[in-house]
C-alpha atoms as a PDB file:
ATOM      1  CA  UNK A   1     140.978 -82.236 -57.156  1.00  0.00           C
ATOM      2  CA  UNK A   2     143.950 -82.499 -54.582  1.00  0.00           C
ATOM      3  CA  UNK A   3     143.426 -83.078 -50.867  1.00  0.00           C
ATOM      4  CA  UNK A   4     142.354 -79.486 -49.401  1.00  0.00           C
ATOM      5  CA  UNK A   5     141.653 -78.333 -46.078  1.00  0.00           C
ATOM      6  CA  UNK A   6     137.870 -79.075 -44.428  1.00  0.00           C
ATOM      7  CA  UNK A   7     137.364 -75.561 -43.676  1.00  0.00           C
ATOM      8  CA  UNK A   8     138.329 -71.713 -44.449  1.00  0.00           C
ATOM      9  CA  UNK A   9     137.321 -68.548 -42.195  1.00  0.00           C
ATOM     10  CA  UNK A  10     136.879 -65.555 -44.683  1.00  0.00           C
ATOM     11  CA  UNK A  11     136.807 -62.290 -43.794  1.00  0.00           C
ATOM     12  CA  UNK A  12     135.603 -59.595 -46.529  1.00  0.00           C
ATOM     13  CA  UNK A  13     135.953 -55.932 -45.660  1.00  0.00           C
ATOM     14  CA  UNK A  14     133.308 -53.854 -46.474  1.00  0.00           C
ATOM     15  CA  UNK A  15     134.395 -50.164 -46.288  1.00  0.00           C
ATOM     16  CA  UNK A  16     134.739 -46.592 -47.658  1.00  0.00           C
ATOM     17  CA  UNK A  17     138.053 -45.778 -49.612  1.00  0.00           C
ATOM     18  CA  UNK A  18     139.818 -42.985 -48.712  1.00  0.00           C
ATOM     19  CA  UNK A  19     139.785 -41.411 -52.067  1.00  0.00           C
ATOM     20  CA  UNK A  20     142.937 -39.956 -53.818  1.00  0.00           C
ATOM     21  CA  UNK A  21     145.046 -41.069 -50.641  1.00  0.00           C
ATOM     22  CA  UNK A  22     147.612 -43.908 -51.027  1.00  0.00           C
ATOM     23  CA  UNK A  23     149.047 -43.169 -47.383  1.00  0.00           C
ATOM     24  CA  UNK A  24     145.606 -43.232 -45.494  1.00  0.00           C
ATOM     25  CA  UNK A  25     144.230 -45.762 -47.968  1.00  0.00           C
ATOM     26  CA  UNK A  26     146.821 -48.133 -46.767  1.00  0.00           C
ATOM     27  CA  UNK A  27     146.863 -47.219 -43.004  1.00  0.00           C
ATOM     28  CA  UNK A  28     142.433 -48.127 -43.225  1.00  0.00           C
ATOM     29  CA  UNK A  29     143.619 -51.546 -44.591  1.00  0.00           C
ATOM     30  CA  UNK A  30     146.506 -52.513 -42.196  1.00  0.00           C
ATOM     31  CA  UNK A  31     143.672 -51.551 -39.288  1.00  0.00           C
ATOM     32  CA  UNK A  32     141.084 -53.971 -41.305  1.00  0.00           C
ATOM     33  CA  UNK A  33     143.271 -56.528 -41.781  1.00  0.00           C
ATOM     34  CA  UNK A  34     144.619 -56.821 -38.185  1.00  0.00           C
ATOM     35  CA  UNK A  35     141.006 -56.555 -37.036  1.00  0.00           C
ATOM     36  CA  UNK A  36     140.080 -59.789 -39.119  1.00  0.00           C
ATOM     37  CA  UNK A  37     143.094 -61.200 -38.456  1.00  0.00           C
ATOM     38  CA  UNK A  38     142.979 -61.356 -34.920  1.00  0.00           C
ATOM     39  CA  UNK A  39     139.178 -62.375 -35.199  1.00  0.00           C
ATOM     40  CA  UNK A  40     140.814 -65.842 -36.802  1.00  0.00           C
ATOM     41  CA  UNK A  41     140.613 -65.180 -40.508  1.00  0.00           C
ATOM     42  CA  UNK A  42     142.494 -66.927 -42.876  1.00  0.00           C
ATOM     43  CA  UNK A  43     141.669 -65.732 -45.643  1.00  0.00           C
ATOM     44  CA  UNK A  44     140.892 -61.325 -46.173  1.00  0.00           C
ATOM     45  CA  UNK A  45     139.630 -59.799 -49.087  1.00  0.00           C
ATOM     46  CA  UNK A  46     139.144 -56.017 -50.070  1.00  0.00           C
ATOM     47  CA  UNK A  47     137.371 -54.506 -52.548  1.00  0.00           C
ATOM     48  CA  UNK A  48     137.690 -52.994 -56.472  1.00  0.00           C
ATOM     49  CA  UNK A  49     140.387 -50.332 -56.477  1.00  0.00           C
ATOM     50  CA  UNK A  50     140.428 -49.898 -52.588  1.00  0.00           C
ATOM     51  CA  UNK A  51     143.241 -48.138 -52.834  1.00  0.00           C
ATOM     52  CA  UNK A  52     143.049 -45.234 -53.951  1.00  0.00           C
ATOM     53  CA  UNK A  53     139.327 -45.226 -54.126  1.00  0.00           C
ATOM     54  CA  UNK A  54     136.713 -45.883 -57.281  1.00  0.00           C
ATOM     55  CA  UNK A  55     135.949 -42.258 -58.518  1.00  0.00           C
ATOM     56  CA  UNK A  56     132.525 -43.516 -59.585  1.00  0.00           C
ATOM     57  CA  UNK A  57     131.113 -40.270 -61.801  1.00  0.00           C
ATOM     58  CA  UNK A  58     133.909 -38.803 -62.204  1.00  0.00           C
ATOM     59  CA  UNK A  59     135.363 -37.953 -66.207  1.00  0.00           C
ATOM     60  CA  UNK A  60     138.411 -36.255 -65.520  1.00  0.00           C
ATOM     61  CA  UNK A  61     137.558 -33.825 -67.982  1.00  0.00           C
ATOM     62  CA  UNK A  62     137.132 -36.216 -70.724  1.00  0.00           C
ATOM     63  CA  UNK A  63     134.318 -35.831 -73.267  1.00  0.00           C
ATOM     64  CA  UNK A  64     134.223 -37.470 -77.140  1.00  0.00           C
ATOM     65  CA  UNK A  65     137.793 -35.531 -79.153  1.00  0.00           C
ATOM     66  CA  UNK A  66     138.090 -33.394 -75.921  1.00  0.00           C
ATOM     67  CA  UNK A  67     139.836 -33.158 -72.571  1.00  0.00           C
ATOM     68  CA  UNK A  68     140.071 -30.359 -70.031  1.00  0.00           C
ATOM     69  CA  UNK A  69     143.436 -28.925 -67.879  1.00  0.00           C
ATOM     70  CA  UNK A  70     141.444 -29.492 -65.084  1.00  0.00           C
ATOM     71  CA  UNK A  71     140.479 -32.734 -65.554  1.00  0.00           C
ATOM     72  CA  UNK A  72     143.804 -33.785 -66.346  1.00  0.00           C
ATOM     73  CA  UNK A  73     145.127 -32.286 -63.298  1.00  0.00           C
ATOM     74  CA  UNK A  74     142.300 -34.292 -60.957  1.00  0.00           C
ATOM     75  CA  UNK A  75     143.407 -37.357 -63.258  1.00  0.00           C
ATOM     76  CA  UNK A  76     147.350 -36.745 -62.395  1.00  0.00           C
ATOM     77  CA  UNK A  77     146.310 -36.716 -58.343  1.00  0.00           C
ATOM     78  CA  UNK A  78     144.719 -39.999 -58.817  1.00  0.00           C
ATOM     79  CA  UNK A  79     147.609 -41.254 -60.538  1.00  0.00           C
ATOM     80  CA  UNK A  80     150.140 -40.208 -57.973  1.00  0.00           C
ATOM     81  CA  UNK A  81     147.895 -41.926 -55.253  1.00  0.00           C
ATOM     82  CA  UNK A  82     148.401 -45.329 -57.275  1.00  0.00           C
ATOM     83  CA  UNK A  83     150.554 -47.905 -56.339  1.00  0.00           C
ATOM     84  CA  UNK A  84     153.726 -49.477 -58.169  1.00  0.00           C
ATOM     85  CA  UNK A  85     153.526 -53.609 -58.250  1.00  0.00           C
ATOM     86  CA  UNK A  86     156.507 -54.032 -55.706  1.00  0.00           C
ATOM     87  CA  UNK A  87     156.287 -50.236 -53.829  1.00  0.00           C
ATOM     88  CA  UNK A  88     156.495 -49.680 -50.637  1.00  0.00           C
ATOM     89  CA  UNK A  89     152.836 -49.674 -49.701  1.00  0.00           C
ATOM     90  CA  UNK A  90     152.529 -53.462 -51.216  1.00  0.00           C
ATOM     91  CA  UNK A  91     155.663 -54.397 -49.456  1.00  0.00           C
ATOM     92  CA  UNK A  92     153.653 -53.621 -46.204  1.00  0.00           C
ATOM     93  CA  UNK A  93     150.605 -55.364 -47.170  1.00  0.00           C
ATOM     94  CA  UNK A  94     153.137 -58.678 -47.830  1.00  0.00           C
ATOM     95  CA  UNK A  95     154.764 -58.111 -44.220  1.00  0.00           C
ATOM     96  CA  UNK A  96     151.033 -57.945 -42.730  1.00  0.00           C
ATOM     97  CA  UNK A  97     149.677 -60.913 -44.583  1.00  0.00           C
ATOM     98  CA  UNK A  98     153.699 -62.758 -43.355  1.00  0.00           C
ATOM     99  CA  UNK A  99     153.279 -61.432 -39.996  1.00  0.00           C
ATOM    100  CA  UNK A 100     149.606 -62.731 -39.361  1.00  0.00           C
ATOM    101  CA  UNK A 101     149.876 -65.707 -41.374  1.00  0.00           C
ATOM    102  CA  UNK A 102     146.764 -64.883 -44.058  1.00  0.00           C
ATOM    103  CA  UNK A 103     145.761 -64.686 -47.567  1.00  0.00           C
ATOM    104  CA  UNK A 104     145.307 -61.093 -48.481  1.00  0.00           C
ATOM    105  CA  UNK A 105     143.243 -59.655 -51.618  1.00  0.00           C
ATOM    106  CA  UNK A 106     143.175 -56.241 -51.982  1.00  0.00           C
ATOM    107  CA  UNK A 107     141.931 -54.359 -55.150  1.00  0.00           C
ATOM    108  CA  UNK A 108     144.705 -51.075 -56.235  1.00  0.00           C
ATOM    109  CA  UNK A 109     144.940 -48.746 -59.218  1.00  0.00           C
ATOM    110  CA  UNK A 110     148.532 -50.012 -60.405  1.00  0.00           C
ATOM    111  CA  UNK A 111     150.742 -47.744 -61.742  1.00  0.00           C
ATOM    112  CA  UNK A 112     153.196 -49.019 -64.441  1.00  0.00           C
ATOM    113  CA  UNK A 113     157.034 -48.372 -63.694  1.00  0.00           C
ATOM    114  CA  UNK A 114     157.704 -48.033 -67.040  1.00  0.00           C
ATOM    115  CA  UNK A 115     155.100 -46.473 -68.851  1.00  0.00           C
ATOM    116  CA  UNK A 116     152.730 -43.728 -67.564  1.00  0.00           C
ATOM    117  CA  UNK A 117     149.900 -46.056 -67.462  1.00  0.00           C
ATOM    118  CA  UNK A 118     147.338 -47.156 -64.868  1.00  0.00           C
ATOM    119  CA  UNK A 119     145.693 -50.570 -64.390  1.00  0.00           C
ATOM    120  CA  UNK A 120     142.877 -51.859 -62.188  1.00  0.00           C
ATOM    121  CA  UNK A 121     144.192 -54.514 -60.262  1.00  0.00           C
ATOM    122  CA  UNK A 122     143.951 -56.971 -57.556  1.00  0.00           C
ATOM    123  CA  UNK A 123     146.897 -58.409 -55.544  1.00  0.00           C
ATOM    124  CA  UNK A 124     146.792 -61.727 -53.934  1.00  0.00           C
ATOM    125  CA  UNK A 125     149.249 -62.165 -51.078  1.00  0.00           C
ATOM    126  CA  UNK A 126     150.458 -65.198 -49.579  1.00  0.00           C
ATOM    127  CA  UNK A 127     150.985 -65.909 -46.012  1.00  0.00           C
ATOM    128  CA  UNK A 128     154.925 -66.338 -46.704  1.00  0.00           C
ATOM    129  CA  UNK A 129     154.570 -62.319 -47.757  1.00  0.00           C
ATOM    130  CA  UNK A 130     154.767 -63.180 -51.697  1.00  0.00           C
ATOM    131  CA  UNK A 131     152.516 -61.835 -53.985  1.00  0.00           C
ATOM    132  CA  UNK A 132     150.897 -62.238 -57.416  1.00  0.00           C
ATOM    133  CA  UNK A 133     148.962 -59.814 -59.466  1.00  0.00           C
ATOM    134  CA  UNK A 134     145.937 -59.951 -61.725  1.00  0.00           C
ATOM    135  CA  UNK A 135     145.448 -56.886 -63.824  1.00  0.00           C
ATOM    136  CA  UNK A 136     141.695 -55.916 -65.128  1.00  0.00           C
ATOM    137  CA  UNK A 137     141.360 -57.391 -69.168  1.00  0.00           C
ATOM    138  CA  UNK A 138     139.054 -54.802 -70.190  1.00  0.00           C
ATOM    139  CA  UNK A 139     138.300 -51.771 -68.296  1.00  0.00           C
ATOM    140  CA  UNK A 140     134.414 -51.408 -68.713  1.00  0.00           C
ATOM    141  CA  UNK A 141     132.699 -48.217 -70.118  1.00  0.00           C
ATOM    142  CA  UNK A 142     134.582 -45.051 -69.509  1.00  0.00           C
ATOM    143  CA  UNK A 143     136.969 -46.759 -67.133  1.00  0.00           C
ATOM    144  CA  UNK A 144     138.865 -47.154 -70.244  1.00  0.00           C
ATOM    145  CA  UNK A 145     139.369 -43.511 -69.981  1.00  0.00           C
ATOM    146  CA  UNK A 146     141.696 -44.031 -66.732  1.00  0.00           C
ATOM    147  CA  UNK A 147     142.672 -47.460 -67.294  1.00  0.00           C
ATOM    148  CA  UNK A 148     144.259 -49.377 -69.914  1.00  0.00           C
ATOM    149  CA  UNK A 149     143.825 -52.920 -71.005  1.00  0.00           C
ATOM    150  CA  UNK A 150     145.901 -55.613 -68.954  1.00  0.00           C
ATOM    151  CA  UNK A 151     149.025 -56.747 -71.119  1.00  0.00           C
ATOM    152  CA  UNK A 152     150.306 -58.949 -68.562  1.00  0.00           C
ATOM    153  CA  UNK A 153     148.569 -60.873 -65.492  1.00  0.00           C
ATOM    154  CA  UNK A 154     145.969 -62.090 -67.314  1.00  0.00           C
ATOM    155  CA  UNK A 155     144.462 -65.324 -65.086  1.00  0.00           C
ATOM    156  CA  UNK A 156     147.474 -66.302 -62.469  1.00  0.00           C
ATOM    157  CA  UNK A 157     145.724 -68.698 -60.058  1.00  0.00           C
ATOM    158  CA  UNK A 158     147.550 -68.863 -56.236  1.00  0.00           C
ATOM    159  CA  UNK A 159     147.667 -72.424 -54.552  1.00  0.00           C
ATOM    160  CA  UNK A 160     146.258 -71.998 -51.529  1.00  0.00           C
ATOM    161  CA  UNK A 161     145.343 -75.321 -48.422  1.00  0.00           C
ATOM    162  CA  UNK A 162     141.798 -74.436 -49.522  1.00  0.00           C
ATOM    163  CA  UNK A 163     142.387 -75.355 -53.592  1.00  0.00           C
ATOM    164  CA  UNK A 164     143.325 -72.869 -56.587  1.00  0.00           C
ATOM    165  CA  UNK A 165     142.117 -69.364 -55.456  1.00  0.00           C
ATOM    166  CA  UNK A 166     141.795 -66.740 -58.619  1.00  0.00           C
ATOM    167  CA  UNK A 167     140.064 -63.414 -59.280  1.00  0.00           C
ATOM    168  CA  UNK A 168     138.466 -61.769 -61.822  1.00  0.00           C
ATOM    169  CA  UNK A 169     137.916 -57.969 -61.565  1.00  0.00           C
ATOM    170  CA  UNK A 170     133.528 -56.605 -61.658  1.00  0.00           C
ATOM    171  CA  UNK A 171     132.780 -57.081 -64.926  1.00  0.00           C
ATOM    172  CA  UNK A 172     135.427 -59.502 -65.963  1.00  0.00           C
ATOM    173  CA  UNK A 173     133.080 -61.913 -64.678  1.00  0.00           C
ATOM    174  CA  UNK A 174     130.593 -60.801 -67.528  1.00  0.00           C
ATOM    175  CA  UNK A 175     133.384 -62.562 -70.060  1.00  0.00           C
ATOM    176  CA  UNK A 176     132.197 -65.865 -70.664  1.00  0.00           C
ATOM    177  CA  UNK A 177     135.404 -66.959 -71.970  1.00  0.00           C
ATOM    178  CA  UNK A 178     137.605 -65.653 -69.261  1.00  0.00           C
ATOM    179  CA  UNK A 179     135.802 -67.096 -66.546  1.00  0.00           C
ATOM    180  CA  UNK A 180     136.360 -70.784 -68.216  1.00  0.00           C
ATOM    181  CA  UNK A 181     139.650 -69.826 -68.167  1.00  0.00           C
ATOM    182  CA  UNK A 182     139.941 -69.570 -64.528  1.00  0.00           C
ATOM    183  CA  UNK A 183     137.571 -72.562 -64.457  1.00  0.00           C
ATOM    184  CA  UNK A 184     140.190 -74.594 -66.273  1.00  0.00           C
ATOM    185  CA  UNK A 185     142.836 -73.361 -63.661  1.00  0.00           C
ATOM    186  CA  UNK A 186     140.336 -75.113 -61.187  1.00  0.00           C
ATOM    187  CA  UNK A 187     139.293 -72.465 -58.839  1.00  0.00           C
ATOM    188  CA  UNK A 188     137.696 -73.318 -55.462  1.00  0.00           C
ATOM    189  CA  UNK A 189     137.465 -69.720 -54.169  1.00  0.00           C
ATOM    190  CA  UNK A 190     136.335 -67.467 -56.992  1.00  0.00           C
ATOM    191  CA  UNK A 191     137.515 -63.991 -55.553  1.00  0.00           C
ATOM    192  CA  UNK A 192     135.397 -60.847 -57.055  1.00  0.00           C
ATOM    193  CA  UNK A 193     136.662 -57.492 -56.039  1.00  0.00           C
ATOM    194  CA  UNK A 194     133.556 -54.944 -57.865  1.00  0.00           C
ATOM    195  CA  UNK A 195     131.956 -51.850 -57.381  1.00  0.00           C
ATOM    196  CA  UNK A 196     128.468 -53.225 -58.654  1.00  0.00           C
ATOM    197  CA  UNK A 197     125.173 -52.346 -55.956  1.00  0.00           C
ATOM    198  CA  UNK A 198     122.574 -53.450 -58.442  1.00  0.00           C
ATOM    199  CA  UNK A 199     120.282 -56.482 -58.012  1.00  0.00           C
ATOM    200  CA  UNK A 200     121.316 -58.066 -61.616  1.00  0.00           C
ATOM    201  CA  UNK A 201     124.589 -58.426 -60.195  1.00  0.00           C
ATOM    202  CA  UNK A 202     123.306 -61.029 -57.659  1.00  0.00           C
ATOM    203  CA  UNK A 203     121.811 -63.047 -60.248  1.00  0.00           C
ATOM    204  CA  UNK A 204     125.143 -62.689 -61.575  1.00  0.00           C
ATOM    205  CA  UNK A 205     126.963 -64.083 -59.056  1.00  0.00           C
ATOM    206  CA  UNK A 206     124.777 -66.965 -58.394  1.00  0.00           C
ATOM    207  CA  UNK A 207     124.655 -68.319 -61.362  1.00  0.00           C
ATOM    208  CA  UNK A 208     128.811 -68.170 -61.359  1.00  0.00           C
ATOM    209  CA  UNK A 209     129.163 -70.039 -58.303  1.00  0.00           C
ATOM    210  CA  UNK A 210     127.188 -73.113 -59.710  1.00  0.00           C
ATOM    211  CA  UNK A 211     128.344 -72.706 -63.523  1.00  0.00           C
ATOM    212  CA  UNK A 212     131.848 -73.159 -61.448  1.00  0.00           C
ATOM    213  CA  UNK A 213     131.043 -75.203 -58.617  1.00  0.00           C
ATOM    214  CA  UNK A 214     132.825 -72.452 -56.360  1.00  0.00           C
ATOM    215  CA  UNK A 215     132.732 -70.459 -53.206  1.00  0.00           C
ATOM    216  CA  UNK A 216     131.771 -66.564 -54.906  1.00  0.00           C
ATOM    217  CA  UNK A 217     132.980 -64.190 -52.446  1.00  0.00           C
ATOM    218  CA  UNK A 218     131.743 -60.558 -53.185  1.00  0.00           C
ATOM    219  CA  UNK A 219     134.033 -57.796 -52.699  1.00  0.00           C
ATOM    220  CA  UNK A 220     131.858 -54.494 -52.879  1.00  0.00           C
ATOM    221  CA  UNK A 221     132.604 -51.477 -51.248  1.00  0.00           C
ATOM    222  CA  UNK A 222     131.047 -48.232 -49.684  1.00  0.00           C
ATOM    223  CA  UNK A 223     131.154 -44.715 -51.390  1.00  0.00           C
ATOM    224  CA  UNK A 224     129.822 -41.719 -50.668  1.00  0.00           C
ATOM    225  CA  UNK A 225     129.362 -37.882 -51.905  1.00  0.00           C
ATOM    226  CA  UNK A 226     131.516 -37.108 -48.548  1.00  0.00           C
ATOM    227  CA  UNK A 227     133.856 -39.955 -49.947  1.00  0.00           C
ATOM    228  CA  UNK A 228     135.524 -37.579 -52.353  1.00  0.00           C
ATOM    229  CA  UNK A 229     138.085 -34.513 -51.473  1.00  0.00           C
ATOM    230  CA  UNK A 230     135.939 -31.483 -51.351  1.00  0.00           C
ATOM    231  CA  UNK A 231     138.624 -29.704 -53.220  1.00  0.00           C
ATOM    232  CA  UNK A 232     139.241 -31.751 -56.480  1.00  0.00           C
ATOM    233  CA  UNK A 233     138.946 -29.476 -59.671  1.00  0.00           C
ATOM    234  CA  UNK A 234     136.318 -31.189 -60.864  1.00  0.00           C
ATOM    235  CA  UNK A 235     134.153 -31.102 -58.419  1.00  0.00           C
ATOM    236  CA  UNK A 236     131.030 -30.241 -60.924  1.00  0.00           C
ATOM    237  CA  UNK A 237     131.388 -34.011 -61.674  1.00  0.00           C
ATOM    238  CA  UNK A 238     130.784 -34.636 -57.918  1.00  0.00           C
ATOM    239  CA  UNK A 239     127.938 -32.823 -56.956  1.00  0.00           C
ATOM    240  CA  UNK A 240     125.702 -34.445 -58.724  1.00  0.00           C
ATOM    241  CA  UNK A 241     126.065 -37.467 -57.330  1.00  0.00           C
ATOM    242  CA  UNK A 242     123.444 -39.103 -54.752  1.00  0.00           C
ATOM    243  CA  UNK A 243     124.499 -39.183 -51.270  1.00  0.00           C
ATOM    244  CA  UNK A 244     125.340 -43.074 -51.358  1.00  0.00           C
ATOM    245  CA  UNK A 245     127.004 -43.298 -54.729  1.00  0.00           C
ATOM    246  CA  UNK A 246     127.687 -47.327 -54.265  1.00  0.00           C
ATOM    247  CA  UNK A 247     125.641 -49.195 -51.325  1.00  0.00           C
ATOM    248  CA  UNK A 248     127.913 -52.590 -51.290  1.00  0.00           C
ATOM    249  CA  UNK A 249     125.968 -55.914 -51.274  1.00  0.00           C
ATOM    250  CA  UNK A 250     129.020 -57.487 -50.272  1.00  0.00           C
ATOM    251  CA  UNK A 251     128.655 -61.401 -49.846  1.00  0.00           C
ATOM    252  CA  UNK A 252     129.624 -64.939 -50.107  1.00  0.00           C
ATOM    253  CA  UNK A 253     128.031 -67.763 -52.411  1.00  0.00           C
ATOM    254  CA  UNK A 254     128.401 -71.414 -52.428  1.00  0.00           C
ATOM    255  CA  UNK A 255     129.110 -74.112 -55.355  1.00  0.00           C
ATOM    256  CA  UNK A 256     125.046 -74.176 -55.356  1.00  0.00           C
ATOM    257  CA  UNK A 257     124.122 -70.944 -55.889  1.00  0.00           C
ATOM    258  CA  UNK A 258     123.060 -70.364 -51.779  1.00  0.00           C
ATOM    259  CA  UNK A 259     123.835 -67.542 -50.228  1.00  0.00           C
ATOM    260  CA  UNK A 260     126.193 -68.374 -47.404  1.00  0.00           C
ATOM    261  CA  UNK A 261     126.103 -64.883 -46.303  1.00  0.00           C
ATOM    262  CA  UNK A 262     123.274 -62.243 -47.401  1.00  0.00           C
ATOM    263  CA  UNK A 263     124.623 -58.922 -48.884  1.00  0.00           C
ATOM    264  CA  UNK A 264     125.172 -56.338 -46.773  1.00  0.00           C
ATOM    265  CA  UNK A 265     124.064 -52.970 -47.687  1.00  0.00           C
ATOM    266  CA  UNK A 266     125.187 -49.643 -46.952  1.00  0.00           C
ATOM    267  CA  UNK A 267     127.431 -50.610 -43.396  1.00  0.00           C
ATOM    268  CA  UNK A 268     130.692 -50.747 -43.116  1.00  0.00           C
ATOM    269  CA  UNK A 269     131.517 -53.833 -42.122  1.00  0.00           C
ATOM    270  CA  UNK A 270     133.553 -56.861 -42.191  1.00  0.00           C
ATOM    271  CA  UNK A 271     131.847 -60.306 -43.462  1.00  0.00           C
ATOM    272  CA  UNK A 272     132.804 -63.319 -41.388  1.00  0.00           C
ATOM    273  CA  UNK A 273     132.017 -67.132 -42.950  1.00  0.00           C
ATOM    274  CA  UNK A 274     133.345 -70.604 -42.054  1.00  0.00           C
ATOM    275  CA  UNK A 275     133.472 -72.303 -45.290  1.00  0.00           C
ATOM    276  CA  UNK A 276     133.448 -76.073 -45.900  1.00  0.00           C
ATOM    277  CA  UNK A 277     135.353 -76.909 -48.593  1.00  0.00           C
ATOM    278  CA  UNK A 278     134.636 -79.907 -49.165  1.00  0.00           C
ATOM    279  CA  UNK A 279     131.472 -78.638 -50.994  1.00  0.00           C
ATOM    280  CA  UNK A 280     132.954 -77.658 -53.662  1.00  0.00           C
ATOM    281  CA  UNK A 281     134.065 -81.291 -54.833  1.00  0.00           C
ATOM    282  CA  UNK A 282     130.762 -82.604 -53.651  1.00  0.00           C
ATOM    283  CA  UNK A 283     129.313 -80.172 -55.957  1.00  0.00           C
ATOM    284  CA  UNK A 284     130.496 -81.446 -58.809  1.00  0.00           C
ATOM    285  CA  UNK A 285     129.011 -84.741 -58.734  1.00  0.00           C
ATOM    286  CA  UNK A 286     126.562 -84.035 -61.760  1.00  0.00           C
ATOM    287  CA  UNK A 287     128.307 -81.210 -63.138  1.00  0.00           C
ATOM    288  CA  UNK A 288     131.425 -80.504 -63.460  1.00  0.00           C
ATOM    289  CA  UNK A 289     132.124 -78.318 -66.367  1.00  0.00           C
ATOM    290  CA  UNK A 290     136.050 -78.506 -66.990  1.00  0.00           C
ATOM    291  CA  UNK A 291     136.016 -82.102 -66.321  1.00  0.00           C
ATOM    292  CA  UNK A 292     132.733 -85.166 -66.772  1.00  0.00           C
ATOM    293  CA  UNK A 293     130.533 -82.351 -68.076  1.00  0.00           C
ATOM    294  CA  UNK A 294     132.727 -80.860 -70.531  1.00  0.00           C
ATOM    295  CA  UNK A 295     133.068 -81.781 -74.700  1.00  0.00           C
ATOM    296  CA  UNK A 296     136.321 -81.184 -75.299  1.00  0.00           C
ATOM    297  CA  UNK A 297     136.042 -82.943 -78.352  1.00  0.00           C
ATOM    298  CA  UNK A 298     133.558 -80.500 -79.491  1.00  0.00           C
ATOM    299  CA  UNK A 299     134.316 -77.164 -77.359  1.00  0.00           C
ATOM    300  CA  UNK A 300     137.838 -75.893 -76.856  1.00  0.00           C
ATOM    301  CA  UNK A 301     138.835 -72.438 -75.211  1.00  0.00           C
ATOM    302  CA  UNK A 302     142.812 -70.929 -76.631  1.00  0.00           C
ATOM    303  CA  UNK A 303     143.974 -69.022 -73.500  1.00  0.00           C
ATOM    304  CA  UNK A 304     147.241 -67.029 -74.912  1.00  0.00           C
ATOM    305  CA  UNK A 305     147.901 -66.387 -70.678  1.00  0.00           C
ATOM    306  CA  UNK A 306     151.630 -65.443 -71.882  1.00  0.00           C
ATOM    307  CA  UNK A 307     152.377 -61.044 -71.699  1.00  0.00           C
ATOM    308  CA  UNK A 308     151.748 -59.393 -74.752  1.00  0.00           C
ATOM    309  CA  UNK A 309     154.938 -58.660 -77.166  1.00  0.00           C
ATOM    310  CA  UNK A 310     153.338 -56.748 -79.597  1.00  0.00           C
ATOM    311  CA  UNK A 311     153.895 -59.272 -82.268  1.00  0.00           C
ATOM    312  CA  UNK A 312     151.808 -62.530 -83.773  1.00  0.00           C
END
């Protein structure tokens, strides 16, 4: 490992989307990120799809052969509240992260300028106001229904005083093989932006942190039945829903599998932690499993991280 920096102040940001709202969802972020920022963060991370919201339960009309007008109406508002890699809403998130002087992660619905469709992704903005972006592999479930597979973005890792910092989107992190591939990029801060409030998911994320010998930071959000605008087409899908659809657990692990902070549930909040960095080379002592505890001889992981052309 190169020479890092002793220490790193994270800040993750807990909160409630504002659903199906670019504009809004952008002005709640500035607000977080100057409140962490001025607190002496260095490094701020948002949730899964923060902007424009997760519609957790929602189908957009979908069903197996069959869609709905109304659905795909709901679905087109959603898709007009994503954001274009490079738009004017990420262009402010770069001039906050260059004005401050942080790290930024925030979790967006992307919306391709070519093609007319969406991806869950995660930007990670530099202090110097430049940006990289990470777009979802697989979308999991029914996401597929919204999102497409990423064909581009697939592990970029950002060099950061603190070592290689890299994401992987909720359950990207169930992909064995793609987290070895940001393992072999040699990750020191393991970012997760999710939307998962169960209690396997903490086992989860444990078990990542030492299988990586990384810092795990947690990026869960808040959503609610009040979350979602009252007059969406669709509303059917809505009301069903409990009053807390997703309770957070936001937290931050270290290479050891500790807690360094305990999830928080159901608060909006942000998550402050001072982390020492030097753990994570200390860790690795008796395990280390891209380098003294690996068999490349016998094991060996093909990582095509190049866009997709279409042919062999």
């Amino acid at each position: 490992m190169k020479q890092i920096a002793d220490t790193c102040r994270v800040a993750l940001v807990q909160a409630e989307p504002v659903m199906f709202d670019a504009a809004a969802g952008l002005r709640k972020t500035l607000r977080y990120l100057e409140e962490a920022a001025s607190a002496g963060a260095e490094l701020i991370v948002f949730p899964e799809l923060f902007i424009p919201g997760y519609p957790i339960g929602m189908n957009f009309g979908f069903s197996m052969g069959k869609r709905s007008e109304k659905g795909r109406r709901d679905w087109k508002r959603y898709y007009d509240a994503s954001l274009v890699a490079g738009g004017p809403e990420l262009e402010s998130l770069a001039a906050a992260a260059k004005e401050r002087k942080v790290y930024l992660s925030v979790g967006f619905s992307e919306r391709d300028a070519v093609s007319g469709t969406l991806y869950n992704s995660n930007a990670l903005i530099r202090p110097d106001g430049t940006c990289q972006i990470h777009r979802k592999l697989k979308p999991t479930g029914s996401e597929r229904l919204v999102w497409g597979d990423a064909n581009r973005d697939y592990f970029p890792v950002m060099d950061t005083p603190w070592g290689p910092a890299g994401s992987l989107i909720c359950w990207e992190s169930y992909m064995p093989l793609a987290r070895v591939a940001l393992y072999n990029k040699g990750v020191t801060l393991y970012i997760s932006p999710n939307t998962n409030d169960n209690p396997e998911w903490q086992a989860t994320i444990r078990h990542i942190a030492i299988e990586g010998k990384c810092f795990f930071l947690n990026s869960d959000m808040l959503v609610r039945k009040s979350s979602y605008p009252r007059d969406l087409e669709t509303w059917e899908d809505v009301a069903g829903l409990p009053d807390m659809v997703c309770r957070g657990g936001s937290c931050i692990v270290d290479p050891y599998g500790h807690y360094l902070t305990e999830p928080v549930w159901e608060e909006e909040t942000i998550i402050y932690a001072e982390l020492d960095m030097q753990m994570a080379a200390a860790s690795r002592m008796e395990h280390d499993a891209i380098g003294h505890y690996a068999r490349p001889d016998v094991l060996e992981l093909l990582v095509k991280d190049e866009a997709y052309t279409g042919t062999p």
